[in-house]
C-alpha atoms as a PDB file:
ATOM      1  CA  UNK A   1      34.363  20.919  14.051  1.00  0.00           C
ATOM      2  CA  UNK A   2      35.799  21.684  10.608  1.00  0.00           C
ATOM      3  CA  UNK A   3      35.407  18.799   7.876  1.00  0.00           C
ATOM      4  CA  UNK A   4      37.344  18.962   4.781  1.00  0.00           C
ATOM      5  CA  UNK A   5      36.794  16.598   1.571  1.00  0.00           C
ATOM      6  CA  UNK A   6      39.938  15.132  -0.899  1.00  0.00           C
ATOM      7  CA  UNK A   7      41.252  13.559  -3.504  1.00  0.00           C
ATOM      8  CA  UNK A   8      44.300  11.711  -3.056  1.00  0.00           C
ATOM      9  CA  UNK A   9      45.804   8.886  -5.147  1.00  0.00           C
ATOM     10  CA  UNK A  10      42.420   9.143  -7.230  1.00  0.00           C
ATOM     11  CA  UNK A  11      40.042   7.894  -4.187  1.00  0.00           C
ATOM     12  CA  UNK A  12      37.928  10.140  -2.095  1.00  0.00           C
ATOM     13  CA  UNK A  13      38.814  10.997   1.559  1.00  0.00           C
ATOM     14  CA  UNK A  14      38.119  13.657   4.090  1.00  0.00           C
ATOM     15  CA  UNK A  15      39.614  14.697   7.164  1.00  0.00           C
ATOM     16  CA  UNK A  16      39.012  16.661  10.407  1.00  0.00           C
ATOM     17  CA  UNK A  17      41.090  19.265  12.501  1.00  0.00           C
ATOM     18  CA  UNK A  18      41.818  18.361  15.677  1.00  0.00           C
ATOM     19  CA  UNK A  19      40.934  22.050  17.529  1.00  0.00           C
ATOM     20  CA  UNK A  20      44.006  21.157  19.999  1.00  0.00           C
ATOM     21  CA  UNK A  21      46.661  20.563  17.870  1.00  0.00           C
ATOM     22  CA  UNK A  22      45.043  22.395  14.272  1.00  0.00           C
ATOM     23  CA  UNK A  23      46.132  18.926  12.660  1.00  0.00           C
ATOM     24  CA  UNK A  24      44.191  17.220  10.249  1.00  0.00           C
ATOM     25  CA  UNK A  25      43.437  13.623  10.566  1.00  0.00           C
ATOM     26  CA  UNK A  26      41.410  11.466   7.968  1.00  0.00           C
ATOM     27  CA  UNK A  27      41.674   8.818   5.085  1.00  0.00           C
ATOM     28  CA  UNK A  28      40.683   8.017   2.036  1.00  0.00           C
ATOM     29  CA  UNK A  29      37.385   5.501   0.960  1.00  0.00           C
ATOM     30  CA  UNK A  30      40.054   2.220   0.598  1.00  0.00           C
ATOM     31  CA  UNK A  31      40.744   2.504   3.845  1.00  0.00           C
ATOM     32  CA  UNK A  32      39.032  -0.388   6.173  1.00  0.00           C
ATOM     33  CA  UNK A  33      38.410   2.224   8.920  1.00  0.00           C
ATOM     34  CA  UNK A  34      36.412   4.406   6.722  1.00  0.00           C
ATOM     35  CA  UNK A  35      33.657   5.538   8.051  1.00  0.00           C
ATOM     36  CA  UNK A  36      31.414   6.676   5.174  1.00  0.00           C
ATOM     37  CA  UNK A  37      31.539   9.595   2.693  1.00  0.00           C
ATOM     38  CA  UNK A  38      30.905  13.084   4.473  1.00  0.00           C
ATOM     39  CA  UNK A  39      27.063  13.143   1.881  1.00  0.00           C
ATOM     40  CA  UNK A  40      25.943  10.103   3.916  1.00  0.00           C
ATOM     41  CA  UNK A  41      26.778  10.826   7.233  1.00  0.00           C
ATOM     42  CA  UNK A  42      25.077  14.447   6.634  1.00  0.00           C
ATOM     43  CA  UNK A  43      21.908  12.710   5.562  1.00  0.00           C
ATOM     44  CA  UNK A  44      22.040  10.533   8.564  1.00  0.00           C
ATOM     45  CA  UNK A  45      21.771  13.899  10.563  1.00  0.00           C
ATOM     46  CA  UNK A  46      24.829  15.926  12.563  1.00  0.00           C
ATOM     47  CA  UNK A  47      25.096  13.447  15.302  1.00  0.00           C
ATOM     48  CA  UNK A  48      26.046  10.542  12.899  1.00  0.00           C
ATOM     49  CA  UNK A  49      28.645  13.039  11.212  1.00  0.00           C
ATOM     50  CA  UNK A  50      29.909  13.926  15.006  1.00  0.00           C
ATOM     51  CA  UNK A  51      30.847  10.194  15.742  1.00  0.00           C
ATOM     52  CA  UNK A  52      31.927   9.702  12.261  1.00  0.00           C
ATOM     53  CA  UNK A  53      34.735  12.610  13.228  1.00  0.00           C
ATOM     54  CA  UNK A  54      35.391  11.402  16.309  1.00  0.00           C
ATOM     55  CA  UNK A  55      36.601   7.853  14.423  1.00  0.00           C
ATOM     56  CA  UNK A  56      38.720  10.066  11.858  1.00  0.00           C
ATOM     57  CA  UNK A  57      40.436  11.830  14.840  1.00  0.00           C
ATOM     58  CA  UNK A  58      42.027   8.730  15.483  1.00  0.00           C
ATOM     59  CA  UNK A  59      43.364   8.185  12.245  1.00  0.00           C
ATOM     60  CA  UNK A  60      47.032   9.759  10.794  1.00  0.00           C
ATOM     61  CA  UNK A  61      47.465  13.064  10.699  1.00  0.00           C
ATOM     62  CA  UNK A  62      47.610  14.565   6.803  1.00  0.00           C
ATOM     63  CA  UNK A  63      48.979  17.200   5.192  1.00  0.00           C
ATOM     64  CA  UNK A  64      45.668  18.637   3.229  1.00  0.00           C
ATOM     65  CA  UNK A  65      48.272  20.673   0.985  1.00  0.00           C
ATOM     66  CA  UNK A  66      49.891  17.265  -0.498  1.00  0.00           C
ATOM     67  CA  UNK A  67      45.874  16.469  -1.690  1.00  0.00           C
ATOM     68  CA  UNK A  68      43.402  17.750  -3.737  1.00  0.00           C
ATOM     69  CA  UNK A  69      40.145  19.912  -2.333  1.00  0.00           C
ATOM     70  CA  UNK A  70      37.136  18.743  -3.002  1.00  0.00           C
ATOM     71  CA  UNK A  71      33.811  20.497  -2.448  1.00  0.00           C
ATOM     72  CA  UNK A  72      32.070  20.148   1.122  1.00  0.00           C
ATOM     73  CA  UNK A  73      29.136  18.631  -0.094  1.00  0.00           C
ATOM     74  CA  UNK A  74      29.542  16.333  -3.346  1.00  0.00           C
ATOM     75  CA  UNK A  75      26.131  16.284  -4.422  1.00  0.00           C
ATOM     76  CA  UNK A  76      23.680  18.595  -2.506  1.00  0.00           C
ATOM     77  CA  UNK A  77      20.141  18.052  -3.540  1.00  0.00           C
ATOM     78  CA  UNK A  78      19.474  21.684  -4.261  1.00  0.00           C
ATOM     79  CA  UNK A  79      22.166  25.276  -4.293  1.00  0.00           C
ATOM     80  CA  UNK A  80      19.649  27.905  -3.478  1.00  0.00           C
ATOM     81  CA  UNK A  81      21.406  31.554  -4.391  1.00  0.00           C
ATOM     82  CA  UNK A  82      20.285  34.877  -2.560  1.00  0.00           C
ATOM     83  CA  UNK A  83      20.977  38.111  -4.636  1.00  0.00           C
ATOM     84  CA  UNK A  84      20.550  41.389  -3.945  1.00  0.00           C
ATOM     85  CA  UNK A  85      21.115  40.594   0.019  1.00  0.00           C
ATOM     86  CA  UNK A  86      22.810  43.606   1.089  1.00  0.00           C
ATOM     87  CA  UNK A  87      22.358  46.866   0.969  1.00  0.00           C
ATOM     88  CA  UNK A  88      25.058  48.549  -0.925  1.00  0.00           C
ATOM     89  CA  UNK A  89      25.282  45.679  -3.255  1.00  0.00           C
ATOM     90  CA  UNK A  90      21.430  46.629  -4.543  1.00  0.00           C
ATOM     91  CA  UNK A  91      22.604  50.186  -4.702  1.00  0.00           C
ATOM     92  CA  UNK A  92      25.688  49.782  -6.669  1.00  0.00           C
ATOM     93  CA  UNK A  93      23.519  47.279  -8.981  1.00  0.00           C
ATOM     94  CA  UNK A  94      20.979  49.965  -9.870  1.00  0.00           C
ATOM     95  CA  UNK A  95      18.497  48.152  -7.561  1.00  0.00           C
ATOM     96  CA  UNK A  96      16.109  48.913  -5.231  1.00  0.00           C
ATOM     97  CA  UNK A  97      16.045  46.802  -2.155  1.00  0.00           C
ATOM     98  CA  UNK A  98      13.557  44.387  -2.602  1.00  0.00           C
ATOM     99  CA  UNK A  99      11.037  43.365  -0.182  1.00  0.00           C
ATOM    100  CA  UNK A 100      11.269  39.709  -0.463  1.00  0.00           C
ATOM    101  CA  UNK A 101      14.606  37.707  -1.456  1.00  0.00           C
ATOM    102  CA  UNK A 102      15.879  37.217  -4.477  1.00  0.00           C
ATOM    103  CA  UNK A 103      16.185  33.692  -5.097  1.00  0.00           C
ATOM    104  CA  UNK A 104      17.704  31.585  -8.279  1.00  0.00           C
ATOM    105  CA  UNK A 105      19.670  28.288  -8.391  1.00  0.00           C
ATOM    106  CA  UNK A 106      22.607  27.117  -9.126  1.00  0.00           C
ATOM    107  CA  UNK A 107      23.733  23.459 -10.108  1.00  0.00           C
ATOM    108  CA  UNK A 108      26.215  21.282  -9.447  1.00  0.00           C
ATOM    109  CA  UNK A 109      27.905  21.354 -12.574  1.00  0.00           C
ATOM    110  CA  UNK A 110      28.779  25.046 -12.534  1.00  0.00           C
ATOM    111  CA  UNK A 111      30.755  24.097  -8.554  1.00  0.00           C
ATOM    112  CA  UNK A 112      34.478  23.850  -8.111  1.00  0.00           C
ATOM    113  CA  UNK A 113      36.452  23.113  -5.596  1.00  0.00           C
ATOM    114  CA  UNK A 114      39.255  25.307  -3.235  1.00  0.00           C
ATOM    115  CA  UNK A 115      42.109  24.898  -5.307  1.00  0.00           C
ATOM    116  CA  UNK A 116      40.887  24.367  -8.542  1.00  0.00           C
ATOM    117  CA  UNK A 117      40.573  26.802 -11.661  1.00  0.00           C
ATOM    118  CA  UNK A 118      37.472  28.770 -11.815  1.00  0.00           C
ATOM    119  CA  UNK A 119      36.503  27.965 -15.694  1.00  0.00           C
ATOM    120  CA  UNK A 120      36.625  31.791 -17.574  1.00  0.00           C
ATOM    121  CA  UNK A 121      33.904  31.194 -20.457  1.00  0.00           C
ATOM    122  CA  UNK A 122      35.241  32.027 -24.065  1.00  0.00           C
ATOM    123  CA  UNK A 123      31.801  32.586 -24.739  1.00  0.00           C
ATOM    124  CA  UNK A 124      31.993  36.570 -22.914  1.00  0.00           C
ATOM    125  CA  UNK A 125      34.714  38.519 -21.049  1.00  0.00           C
ATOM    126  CA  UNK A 126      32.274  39.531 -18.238  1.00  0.00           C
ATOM    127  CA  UNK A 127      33.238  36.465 -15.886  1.00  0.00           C
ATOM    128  CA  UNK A 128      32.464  38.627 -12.151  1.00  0.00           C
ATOM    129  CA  UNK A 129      33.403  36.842  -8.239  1.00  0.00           C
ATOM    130  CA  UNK A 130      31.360  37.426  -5.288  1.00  0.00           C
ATOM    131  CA  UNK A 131      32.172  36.186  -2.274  1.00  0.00           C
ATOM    132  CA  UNK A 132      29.287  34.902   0.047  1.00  0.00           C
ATOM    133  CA  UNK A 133      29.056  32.927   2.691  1.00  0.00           C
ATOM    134  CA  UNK A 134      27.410  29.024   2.340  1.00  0.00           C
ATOM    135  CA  UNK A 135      24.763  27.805   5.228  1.00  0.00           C
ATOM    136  CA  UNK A 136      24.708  24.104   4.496  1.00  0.00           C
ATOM    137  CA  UNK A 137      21.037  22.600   6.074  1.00  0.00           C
ATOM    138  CA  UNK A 138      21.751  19.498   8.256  1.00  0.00           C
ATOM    139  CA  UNK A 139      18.230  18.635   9.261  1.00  0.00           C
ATOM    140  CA  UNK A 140      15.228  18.541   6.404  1.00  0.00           C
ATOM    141  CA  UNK A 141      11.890  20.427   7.280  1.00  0.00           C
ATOM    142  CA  UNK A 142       8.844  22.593   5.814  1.00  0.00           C
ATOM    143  CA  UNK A 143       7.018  25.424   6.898  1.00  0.00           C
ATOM    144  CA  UNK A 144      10.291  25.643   9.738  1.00  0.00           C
ATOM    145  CA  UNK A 145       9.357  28.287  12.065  1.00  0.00           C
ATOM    146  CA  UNK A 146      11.947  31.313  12.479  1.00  0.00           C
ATOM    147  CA  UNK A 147      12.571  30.088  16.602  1.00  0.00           C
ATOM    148  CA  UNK A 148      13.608  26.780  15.462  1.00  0.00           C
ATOM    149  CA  UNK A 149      15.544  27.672  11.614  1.00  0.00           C
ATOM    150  CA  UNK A 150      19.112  27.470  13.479  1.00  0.00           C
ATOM    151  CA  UNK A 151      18.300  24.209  14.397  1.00  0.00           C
ATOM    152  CA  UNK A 152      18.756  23.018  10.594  1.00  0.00           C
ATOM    153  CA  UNK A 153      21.865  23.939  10.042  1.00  0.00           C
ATOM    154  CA  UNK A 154      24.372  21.554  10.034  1.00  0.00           C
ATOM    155  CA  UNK A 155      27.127  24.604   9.121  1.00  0.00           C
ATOM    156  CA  UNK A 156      29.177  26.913   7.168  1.00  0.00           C
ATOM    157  CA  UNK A 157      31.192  27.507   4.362  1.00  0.00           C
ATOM    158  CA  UNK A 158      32.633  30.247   1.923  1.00  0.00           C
ATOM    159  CA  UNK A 159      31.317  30.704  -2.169  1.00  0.00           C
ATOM    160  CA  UNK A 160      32.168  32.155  -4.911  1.00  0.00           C
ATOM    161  CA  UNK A 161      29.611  32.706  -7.181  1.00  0.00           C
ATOM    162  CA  UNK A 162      31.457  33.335 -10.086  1.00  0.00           C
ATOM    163  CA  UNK A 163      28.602  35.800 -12.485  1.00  0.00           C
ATOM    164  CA  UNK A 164      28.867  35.814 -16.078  1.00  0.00           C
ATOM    165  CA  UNK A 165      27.269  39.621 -16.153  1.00  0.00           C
ATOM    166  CA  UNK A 166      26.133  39.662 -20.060  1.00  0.00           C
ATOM    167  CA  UNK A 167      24.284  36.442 -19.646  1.00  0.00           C
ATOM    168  CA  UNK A 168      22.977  37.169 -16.213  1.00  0.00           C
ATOM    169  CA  UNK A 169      21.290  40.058 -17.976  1.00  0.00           C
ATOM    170  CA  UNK A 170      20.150  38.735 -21.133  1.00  0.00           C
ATOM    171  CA  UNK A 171      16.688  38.294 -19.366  1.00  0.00           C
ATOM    172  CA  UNK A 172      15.310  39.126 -15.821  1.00  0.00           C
ATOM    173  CA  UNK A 173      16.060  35.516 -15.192  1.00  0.00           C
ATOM    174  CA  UNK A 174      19.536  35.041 -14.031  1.00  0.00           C
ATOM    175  CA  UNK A 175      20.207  31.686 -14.333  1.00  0.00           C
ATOM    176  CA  UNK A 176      22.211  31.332 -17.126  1.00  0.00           C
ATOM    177  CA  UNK A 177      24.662  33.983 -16.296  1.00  0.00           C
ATOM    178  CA  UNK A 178      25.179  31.978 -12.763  1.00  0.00           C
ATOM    179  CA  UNK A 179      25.595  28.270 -14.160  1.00  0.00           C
ATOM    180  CA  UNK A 180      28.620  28.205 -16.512  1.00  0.00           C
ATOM    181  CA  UNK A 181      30.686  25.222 -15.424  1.00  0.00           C
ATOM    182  CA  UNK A 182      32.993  25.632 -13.426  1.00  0.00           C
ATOM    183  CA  UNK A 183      32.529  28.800 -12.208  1.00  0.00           C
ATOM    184  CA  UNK A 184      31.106  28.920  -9.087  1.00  0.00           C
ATOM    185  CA  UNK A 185      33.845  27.967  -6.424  1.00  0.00           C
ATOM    186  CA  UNK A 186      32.654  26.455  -2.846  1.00  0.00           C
ATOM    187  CA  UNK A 187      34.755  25.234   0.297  1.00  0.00           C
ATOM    188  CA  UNK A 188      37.853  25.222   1.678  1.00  0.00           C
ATOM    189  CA  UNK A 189      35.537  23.251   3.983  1.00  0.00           C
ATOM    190  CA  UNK A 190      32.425  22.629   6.565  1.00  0.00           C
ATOM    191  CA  UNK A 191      32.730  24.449   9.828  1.00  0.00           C
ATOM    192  CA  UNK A 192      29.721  23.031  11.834  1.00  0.00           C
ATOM    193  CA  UNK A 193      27.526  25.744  13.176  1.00  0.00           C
ATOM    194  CA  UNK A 194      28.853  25.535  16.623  1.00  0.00           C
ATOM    195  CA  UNK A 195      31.909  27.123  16.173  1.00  0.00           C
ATOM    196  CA  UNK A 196      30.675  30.119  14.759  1.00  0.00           C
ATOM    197  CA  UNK A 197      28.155  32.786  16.408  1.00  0.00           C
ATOM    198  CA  UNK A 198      24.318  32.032  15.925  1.00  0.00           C
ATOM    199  CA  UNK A 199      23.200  32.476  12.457  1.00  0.00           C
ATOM    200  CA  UNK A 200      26.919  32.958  11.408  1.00  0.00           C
ATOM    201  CA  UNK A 201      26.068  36.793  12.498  1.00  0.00           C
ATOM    202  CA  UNK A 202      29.146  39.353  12.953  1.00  0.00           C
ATOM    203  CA  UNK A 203      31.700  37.524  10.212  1.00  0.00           C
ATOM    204  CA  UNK A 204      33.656  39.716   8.633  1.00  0.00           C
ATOM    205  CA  UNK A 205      33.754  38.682   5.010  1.00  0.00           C
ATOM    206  CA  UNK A 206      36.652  39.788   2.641  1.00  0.00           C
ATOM    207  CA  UNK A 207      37.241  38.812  -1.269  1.00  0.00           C
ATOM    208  CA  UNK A 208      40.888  39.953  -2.788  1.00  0.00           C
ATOM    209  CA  UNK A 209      41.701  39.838  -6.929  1.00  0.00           C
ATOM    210  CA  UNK A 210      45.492  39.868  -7.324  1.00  0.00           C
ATOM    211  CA  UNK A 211      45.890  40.801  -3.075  1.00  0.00           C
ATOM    212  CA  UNK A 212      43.606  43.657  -3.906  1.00  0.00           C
ATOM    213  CA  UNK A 213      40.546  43.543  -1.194  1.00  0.00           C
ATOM    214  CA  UNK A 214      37.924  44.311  -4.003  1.00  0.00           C
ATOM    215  CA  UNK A 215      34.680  43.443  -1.163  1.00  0.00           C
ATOM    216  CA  UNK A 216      35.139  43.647   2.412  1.00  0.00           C
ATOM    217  CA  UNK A 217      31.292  43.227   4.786  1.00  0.00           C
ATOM    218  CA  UNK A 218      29.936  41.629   7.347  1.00  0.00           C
ATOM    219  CA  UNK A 219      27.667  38.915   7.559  1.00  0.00           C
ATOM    220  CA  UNK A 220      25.735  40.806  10.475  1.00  0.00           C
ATOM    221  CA  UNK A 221      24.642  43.326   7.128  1.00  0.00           C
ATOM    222  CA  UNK A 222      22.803  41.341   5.351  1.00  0.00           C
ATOM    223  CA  UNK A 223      19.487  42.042   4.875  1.00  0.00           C
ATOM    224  CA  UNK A 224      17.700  38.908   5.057  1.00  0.00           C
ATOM    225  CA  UNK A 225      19.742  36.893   7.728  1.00  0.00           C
ATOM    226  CA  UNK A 226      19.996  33.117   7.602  1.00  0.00           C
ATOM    227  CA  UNK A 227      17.070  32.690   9.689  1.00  0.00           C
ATOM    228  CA  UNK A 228      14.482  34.801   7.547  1.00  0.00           C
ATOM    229  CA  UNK A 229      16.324  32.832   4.484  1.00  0.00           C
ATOM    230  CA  UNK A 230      15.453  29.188   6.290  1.00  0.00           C
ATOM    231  CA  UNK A 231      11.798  30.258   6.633  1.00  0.00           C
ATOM    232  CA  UNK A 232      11.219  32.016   3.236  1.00  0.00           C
ATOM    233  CA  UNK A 233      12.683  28.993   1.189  1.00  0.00           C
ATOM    234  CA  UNK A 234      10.707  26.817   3.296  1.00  0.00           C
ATOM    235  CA  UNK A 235       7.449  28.213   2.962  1.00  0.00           C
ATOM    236  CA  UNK A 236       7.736  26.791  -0.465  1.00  0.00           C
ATOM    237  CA  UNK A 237       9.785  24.193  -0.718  1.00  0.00           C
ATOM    238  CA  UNK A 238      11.456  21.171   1.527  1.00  0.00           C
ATOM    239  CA  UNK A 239      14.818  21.710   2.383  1.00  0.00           C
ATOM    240  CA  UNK A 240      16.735  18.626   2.615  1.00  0.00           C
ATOM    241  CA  UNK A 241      20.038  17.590   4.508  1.00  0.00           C
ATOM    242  CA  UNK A 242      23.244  18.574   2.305  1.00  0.00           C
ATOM    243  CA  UNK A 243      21.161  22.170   0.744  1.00  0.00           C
ATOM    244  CA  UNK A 244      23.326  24.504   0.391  1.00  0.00           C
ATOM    245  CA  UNK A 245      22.279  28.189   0.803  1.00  0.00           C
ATOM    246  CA  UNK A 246      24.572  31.085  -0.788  1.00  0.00           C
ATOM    247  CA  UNK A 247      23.354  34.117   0.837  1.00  0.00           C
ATOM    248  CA  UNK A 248      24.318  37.099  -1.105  1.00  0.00           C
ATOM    249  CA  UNK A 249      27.086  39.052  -1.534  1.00  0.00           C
ATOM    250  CA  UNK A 250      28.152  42.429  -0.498  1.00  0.00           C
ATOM    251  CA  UNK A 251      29.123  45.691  -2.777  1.00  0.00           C
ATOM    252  CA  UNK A 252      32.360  46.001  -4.410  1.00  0.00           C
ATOM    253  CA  UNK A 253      32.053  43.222  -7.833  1.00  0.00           C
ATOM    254  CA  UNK A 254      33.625  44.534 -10.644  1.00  0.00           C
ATOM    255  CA  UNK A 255      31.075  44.811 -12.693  1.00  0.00           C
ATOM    256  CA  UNK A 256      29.689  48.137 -10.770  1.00  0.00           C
ATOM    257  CA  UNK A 257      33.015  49.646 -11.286  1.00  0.00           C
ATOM    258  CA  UNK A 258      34.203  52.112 -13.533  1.00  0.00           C
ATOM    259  CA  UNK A 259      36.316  50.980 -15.409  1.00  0.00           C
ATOM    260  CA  UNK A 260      34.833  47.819 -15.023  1.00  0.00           C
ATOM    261  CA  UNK A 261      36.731  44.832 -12.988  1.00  0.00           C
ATOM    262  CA  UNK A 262      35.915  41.270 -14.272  1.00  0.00           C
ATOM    263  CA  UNK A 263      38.307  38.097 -13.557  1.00  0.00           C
ATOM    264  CA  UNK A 264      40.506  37.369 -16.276  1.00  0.00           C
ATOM    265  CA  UNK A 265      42.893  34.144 -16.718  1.00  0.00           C
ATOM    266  CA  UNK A 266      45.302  33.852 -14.394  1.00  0.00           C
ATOM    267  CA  UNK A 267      43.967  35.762 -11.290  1.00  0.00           C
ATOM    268  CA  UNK A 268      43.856  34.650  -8.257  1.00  0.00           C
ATOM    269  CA  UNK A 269      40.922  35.237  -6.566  1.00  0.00           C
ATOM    270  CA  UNK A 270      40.211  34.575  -2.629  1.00  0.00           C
ATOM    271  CA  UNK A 271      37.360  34.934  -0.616  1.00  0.00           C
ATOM    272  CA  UNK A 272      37.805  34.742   3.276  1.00  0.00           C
ATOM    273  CA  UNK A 273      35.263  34.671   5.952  1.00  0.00           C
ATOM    274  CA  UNK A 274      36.358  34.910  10.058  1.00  0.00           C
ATOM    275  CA  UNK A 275      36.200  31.789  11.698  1.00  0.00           C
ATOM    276  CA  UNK A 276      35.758  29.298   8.757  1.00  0.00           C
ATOM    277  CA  UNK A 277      38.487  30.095   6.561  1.00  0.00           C
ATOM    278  CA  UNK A 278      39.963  31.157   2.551  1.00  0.00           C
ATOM    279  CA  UNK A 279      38.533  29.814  -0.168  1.00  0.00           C
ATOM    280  CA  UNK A 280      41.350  30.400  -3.009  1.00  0.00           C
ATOM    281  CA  UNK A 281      41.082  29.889  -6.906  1.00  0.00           C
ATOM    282  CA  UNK A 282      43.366  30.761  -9.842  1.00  0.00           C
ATOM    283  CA  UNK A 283      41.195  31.610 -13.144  1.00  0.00           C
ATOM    284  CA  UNK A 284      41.996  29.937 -16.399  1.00  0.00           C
ATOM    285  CA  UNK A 285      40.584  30.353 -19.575  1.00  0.00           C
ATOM    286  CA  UNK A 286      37.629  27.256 -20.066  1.00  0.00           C
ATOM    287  CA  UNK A 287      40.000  25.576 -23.193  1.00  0.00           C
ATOM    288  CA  UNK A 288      43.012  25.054 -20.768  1.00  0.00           C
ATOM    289  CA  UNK A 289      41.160  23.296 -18.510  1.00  0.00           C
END
């Protein structure tokens, strides 16, 4: 199943495909058949968001170009962030592989959605994309076990965690460099984890600048893989329905290249991942938007 929020006419919607046909059908929150925003339904577990589909299947089909994207998840309770997750992407960051995963967060201010501008900062010219892909948890738990991690996913999606490299490195701390607003882009949409392989293993991941393929992986390299990520978060803290996990991105960002290759206004960056979809942004300069 593949879930996609909108905007349209200034009210919320979303919409799913019909697999059959690759139609979307959905409507927006004045509707009297609405069913409840896609944040609720995930909180009420998959099986609510399954019959909540299966109502939206039966309304008009919609043409998701005519509306605006919004993010999967509207508010998700916490945007965990895995760096240094692959290999060659340690290496070309002058990194040895760690041990344990790199964790920092990321917050819901700095999130766009498929469509919209990523936000360059005026603040540096170091504004970096890596594509990733996005496990979103369905089902809350601590302490989860590695045998029964798949079991709290609800799905998938594609990020772009849009790095501001001078303030990542200011300290060993990277938050700041990862939270400007508006730069981290998420969606096109939620492909529910039974559509893809377990653990979302063997995608072949691809980000373009300009048509350029600038990163091109697959999801089977990472070095922690979603399940290790499920039980090492959880060890700690709770994850909670609507977390979203980003889970590291492979070599190739610009700012390992020489000459170095950050995003500048009016690129179009794209980040694709097989069997979920292509999460596109143009970049504009942050007093434009």
């Amino acid at each position: 199943m593949k879930v996609s929020r909108f905007l349209s006419g200034g009210r919320e919607g979303w919409a799913v495909r019909d697999s059959a046909t690759g139609l979307w059908h959905g409507c927006t929150e004045d509707d009297a058949s609405y069913p409840g925003s896609v944040d609720a339904h995930i909180r009420s577990g998959s099986d609510a968001l399954a019959r909540a589909a299966e109502a939206m299947l039966r309304r008009p089909a919609l043409d998701l170009d005519a509306v605006q994207s919004l993010p999967p998840v509207a508010q998700p309770p916490k945007i965990i962030c895995v760096g240094l997750n692959y290999t060659d992407h340690s290496a070309e960051s002058g990194f040895e592989q760690p041990a344990y995963p790199t964790l920092f967060s990321r917050f819901n201010t700095s999130v766009i959605a498929h469509g919209q501008p990523l936000v360059h900062p005026t603040l540096s010219p170091t504004f970096d994309y890596e594509g990733e892909l996005a496990v979103i948890i369905g089902k809350p738990g601590k302490g989860i076990a590695r045998a029964d991690a798949l079991d709290h996913i609800l799905g998938y999606s594609i990020f772009n965690d849009g790095s501001v490299r001078e303030y990542q490195f200011k300290t060993p701390q990277w938050m700041m460099g990862k939270n400007f607003d508006g730069t981290g882009a998420f969606g096109p949409c939620l492909v529910t984890a039974d559509e893809l392989p377990p653990g979302a293993r063997g995608l072949k991941l691809e980000t373009r600048l300009n048509g350029v393929t600038v990163q091109s992986a697959n999801t089977k390299d990472m070095v922690f893989d979603v399940e290790s990520l499920i039980v090492t978060i959880s060890e700690v803290m709770t994850l909670e329905a609507g977390d979203v996990i980003v889970a590291g991105t492979p070599a190739g960002i610009g700012h390992a290249r020489e000459p170095k290759l950050y995003m500048q206004p009016g690129d179009l960056c794209e980040v694709e991942i097989e069997g979920i979809g292509l999460l596109s942004n143009r970049v504009q300069r942050a007093d434009l938007v």
